[in-house]
PDB file of N, CA and C in Angstrom:
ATOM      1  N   UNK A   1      -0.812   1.184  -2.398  1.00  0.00           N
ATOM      2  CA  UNK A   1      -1.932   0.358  -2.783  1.00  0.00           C
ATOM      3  C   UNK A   1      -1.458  -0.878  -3.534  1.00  0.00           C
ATOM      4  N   UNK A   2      -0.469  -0.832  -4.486  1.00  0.00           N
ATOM      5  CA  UNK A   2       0.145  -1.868  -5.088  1.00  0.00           C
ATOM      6  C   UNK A   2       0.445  -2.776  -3.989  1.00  0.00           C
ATOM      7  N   UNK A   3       1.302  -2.298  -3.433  1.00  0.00           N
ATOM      8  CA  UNK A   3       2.084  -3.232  -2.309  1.00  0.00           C
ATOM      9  C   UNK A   3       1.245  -3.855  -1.552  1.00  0.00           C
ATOM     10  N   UNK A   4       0.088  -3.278  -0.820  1.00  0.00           N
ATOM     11  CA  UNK A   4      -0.849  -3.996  -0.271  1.00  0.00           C
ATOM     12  C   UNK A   4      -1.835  -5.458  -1.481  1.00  0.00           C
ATOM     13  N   UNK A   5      -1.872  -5.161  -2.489  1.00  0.00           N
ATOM     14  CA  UNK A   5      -2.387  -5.284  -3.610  1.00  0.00           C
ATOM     15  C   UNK A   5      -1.620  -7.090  -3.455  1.00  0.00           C
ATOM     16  N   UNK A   6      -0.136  -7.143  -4.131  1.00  0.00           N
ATOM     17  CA  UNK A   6       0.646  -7.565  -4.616  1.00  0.00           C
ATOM     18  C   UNK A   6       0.973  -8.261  -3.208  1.00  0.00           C
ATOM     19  N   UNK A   7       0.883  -8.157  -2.034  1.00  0.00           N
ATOM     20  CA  UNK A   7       1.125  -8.993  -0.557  1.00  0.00           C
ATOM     21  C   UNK A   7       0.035  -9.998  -0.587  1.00  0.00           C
ATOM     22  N   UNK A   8      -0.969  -8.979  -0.520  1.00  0.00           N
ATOM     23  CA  UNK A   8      -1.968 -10.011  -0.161  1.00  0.00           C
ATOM     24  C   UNK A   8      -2.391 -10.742  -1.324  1.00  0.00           C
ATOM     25  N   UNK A   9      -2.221 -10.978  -2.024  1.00  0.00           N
ATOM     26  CA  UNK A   9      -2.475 -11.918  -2.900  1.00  0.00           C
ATOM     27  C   UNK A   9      -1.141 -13.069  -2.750  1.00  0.00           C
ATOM     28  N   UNK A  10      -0.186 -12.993  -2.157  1.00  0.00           N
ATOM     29  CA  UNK A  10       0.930 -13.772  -2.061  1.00  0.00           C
ATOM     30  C   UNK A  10       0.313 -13.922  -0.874  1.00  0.00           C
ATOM     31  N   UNK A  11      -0.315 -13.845   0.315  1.00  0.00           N
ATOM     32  CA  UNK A  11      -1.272 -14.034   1.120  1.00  0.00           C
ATOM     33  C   UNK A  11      -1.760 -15.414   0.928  1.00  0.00           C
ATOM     34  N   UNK A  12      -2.665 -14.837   0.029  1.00  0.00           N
ATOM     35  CA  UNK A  12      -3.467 -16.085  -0.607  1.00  0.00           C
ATOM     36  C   UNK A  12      -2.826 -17.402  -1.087  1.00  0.00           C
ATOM     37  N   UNK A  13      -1.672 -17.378  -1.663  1.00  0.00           N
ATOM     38  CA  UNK A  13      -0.911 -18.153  -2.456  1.00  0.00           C
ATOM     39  C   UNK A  13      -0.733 -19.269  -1.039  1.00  0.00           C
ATOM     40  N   UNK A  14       0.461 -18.314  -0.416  1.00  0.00           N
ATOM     41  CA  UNK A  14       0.291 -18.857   1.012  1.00  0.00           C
ATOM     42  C   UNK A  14      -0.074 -19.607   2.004  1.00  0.00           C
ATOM     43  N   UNK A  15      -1.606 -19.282   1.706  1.00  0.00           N
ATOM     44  CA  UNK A  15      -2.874 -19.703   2.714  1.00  0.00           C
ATOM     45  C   UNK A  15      -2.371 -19.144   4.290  1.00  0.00           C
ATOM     46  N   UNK A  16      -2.911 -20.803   5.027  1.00  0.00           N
ATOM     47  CA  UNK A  16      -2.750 -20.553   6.721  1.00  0.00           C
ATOM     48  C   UNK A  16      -0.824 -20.166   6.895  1.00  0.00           C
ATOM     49  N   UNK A  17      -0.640 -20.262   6.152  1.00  0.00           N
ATOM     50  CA  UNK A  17       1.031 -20.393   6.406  1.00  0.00           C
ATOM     51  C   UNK A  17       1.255 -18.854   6.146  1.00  0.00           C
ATOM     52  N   UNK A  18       1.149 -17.778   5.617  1.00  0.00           N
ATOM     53  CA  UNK A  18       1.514 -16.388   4.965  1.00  0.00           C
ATOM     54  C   UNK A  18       1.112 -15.797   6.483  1.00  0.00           C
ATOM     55  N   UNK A  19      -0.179 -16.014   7.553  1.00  0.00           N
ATOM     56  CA  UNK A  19      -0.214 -15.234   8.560  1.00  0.00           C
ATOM     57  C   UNK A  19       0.992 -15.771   9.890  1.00  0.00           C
ATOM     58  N   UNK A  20       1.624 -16.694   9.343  1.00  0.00           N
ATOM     59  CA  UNK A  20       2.486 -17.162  10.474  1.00  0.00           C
ATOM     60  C   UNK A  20       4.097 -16.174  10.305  1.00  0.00           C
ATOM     61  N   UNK A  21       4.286 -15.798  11.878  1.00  0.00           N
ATOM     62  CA  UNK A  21       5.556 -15.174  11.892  1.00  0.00           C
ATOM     63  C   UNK A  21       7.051 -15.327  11.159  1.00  0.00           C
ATOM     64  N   UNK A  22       6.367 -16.997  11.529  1.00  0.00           N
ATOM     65  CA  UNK A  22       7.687 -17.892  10.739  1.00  0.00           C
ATOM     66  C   UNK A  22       8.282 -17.215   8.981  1.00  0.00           C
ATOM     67  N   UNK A  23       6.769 -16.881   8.522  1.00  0.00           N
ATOM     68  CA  UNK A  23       7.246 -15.975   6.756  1.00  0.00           C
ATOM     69  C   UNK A  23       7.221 -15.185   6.748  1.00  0.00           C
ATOM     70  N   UNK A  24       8.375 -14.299   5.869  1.00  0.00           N
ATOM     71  CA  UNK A  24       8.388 -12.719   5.712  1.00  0.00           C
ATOM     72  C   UNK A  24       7.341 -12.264   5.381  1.00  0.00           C
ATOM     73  N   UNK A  25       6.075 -12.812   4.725  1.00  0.00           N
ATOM     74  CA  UNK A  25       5.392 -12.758   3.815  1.00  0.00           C
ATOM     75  C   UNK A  25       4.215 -11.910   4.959  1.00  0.00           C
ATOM     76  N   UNK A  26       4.228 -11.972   6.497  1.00  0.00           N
ATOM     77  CA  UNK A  26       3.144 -11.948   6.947  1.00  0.00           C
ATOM     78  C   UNK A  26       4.011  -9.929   7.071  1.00  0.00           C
ATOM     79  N   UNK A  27       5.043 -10.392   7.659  1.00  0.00           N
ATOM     80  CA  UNK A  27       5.617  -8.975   7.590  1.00  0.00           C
ATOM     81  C   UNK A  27       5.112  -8.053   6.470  1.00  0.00           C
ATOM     82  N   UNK A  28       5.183  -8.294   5.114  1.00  0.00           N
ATOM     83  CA  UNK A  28       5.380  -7.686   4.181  1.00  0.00           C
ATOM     84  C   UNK A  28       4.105  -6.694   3.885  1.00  0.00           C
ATOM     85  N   UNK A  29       2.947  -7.740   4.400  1.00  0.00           N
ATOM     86  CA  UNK A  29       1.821  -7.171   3.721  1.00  0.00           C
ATOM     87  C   UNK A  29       1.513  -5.975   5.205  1.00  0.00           C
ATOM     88  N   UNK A  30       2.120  -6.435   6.549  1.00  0.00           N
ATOM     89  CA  UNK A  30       1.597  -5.702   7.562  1.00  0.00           C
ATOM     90  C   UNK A  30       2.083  -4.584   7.211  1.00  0.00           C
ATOM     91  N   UNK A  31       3.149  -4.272   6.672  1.00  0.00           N
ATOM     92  CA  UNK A  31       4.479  -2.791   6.308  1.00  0.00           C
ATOM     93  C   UNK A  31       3.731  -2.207   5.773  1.00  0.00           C
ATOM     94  N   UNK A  32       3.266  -2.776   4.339  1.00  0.00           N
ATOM     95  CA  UNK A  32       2.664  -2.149   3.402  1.00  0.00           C
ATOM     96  C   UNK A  32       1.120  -2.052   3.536  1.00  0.00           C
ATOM     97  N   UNK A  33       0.654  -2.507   4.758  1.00  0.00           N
ATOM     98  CA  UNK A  33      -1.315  -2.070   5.037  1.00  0.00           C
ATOM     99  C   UNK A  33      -0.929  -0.575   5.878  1.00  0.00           C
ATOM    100  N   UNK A  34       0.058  -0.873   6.847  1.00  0.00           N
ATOM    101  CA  UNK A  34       0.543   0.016   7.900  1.00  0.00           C
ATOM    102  C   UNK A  34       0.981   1.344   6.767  1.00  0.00           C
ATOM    103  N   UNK A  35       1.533   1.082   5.726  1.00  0.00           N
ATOM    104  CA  UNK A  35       1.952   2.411   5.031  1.00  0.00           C
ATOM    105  C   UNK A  35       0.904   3.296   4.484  1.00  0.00           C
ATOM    106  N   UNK A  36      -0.425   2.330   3.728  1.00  0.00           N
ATOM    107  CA  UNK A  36      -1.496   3.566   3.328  1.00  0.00           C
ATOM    108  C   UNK A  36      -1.933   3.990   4.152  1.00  0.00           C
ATOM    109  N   UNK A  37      -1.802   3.595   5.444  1.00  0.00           N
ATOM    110  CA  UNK A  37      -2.615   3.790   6.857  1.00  0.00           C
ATOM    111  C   UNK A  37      -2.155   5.462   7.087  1.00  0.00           C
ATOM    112  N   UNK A  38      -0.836   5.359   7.166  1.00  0.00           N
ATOM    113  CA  UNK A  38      -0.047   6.079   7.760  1.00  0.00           C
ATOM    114  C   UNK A  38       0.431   7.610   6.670  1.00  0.00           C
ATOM    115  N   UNK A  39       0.249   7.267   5.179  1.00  0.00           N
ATOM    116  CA  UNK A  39       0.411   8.412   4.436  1.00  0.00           C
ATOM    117  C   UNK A  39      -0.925   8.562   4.302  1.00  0.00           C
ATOM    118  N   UNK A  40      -2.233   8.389   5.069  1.00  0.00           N
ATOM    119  CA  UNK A  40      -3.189   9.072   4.617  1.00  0.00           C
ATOM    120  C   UNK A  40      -3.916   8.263   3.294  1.00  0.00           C
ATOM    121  N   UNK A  41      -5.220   8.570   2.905  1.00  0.00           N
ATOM    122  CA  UNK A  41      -6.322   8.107   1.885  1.00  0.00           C
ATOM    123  C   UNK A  41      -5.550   8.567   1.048  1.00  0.00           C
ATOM    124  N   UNK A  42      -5.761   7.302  -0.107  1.00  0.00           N
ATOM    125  CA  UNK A  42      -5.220   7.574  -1.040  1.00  0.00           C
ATOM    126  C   UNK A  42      -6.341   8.908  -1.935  1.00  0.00           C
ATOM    127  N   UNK A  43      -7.140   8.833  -1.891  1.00  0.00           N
ATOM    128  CA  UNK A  43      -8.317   9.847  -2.383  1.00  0.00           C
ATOM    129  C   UNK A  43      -7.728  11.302  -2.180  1.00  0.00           C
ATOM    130  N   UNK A  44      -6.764  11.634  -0.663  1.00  0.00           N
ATOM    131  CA  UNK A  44      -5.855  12.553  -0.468  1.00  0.00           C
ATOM    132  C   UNK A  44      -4.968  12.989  -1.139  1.00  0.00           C
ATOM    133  N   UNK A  45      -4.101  11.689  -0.867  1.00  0.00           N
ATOM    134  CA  UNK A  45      -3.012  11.651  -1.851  1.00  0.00           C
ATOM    135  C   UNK A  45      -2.839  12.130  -3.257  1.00  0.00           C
ATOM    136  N   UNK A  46      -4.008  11.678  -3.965  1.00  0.00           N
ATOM    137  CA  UNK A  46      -4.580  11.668  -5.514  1.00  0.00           C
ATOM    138  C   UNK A  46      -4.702  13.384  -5.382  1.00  0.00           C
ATOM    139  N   UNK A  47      -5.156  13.969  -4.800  1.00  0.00           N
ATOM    140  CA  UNK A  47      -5.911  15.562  -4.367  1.00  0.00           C
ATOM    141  C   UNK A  47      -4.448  16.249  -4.324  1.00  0.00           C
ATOM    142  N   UNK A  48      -3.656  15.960  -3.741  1.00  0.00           N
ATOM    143  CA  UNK A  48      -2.363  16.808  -3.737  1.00  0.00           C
ATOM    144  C   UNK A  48      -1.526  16.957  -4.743  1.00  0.00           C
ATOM    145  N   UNK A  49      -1.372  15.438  -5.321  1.00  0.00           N
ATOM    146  CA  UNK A  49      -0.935  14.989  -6.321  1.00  0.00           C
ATOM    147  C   UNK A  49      -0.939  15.759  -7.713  1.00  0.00           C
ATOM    148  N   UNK A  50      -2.349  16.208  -7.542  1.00  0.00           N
ATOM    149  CA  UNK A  50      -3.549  16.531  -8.920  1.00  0.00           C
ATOM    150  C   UNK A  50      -2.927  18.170  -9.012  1.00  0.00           C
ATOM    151  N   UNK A  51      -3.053  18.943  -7.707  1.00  0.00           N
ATOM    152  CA  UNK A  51      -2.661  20.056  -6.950  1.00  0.00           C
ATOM    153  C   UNK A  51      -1.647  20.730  -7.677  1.00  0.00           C
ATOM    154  N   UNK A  52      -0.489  19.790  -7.446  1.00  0.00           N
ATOM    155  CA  UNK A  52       0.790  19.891  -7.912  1.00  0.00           C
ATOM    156  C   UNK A  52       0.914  19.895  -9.128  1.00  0.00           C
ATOM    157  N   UNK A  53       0.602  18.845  -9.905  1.00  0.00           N
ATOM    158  CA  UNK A  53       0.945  19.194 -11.249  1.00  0.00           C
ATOM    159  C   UNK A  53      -0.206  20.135 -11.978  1.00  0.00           C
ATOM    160  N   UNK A  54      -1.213  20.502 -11.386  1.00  0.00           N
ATOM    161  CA  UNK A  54      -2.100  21.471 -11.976  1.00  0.00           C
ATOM    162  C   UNK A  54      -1.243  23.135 -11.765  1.00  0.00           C
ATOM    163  N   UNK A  55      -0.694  23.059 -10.716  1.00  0.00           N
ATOM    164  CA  UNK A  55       0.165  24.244 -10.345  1.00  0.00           C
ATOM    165  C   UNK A  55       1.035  24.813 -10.972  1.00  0.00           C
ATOM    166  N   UNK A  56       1.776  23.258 -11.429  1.00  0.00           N
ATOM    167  CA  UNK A  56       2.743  23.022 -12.306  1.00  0.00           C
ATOM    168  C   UNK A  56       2.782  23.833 -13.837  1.00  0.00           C
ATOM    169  N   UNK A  57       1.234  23.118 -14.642  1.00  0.00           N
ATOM    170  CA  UNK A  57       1.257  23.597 -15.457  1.00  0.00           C
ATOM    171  C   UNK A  57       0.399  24.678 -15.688  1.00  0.00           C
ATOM    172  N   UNK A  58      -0.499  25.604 -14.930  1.00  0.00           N
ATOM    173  CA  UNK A  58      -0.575  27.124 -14.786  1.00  0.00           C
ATOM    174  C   UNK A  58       0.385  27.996 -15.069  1.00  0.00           C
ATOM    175  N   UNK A  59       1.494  27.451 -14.470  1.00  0.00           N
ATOM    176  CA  UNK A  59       3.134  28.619 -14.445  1.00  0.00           C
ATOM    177  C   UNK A  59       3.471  28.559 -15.912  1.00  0.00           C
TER     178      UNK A  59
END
């Protein structure tokens, strides 16, 4: 979420120029939209997360 966060706002900085191939910049934010995509809702994430260290400290 950061990373998406922290791209696209260098996005912005950017403007018409950040969606052009020509800057890493267009890469950067696609990696990092493509990554929350791909590990799942963060709402998930948070749920497993929570899981674990609740598990954690039961023992």
């Amino acid at each position: 979420e950061t990373a998406v966060m922290v791209t696209y706002e260098a996005l912005q900085i950017f403007g018409g120029y950040g969606y052009s191939k020509e800057y890493d910049i267009e890469r950067y934010y696609r990696d990092a939209r493509v990554g929350t995509i791909y590990e799942g809702t963060s709402e998930a994430q948070r749920m497993v997360i929570a899981r674990t260290l609740m598990g954690k400290v039961k023992r």
